[in-house]
Protein backbone atom coordinates (compact mmCIF):
# COMPACT_ATOMS: atom_id res chain seq x y z
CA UNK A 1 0.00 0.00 0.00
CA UNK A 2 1.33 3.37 -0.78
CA UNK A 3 1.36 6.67 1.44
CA UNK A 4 -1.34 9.11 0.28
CA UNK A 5 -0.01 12.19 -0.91
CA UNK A 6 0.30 14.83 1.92
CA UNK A 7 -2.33 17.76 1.71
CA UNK A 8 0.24 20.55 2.91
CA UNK A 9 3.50 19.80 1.80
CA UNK A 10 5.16 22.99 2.21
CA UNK A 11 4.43 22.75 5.55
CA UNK A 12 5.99 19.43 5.98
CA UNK A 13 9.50 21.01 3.87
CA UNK A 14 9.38 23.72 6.56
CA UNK A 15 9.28 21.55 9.28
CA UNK A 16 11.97 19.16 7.68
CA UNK A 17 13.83 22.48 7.50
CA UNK A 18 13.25 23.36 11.11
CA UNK A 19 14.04 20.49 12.25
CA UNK A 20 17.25 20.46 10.52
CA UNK A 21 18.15 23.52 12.25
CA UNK A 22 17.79 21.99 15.66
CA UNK A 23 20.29 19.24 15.34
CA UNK A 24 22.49 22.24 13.48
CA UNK A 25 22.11 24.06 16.72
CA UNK A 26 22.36 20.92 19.50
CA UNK A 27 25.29 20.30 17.47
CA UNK A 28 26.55 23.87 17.76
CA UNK A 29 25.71 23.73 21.74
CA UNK A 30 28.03 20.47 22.01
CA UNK A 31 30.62 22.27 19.94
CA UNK A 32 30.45 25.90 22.16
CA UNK A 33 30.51 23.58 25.59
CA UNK A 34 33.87 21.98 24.44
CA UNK A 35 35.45 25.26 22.81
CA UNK A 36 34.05 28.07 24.59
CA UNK A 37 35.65 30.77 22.82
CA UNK A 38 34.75 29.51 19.24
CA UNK A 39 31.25 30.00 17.62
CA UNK A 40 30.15 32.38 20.65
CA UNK A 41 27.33 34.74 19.84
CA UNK A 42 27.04 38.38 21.83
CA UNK A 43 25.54 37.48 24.79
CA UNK A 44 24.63 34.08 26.81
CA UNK A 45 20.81 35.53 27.03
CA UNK A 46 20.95 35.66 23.46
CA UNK A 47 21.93 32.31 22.78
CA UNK A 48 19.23 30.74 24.79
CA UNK A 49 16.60 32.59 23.59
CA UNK A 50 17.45 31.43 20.04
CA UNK A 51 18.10 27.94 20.67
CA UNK A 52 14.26 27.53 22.90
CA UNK A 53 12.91 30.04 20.41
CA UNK A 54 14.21 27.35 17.94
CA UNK A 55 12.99 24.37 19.73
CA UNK A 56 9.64 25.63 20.45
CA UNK A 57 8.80 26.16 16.67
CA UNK A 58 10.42 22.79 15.77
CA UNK A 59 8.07 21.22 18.00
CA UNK A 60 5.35 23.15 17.75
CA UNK A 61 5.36 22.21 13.60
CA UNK A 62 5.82 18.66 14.44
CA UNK A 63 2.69 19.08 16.51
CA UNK A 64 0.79 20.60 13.78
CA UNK A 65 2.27 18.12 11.05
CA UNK A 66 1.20 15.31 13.12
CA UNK A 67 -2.56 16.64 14.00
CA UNK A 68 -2.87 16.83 9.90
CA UNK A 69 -1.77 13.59 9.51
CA UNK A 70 -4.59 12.29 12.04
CA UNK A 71 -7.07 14.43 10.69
CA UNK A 72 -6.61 12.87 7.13
């Protein structure tokens, strides 16, 4: 049996595409805790906020992916 064809698939590409960006960045994280003064952005604050501000759309497309794949 074959998959059906996805209904938004844009929205499944950006959430590929997000989610790429979050093992980019956990990878960056492991990289900045064993060379602290390489890859450092201004401030600490900064850094967080992008990394959770990264995570929480990552997971909040996977959420939405998934719900459209229920709803199908």
């Amino acid at each position: 049996m074959s998959e059906p064809e996805p209904r938004f698939p844009w929205l499944e590409r950006l959430t590929a595409a997000v989610l790429l960006l979050v093992v980019l960045a956990l990878g960056w994280i492991v990289l900045a805790a064993y060379q602290p003064t390489w890859a450092r952005l201004a401030t600490v604050e900064l850094e967080v906020v992008l990394v959770l501000s990264l995570l929480t759309v990552g997971l909040g497309l996977v959420s939405v992916v998934a719900l459209l794949h229920t709803r199908g």
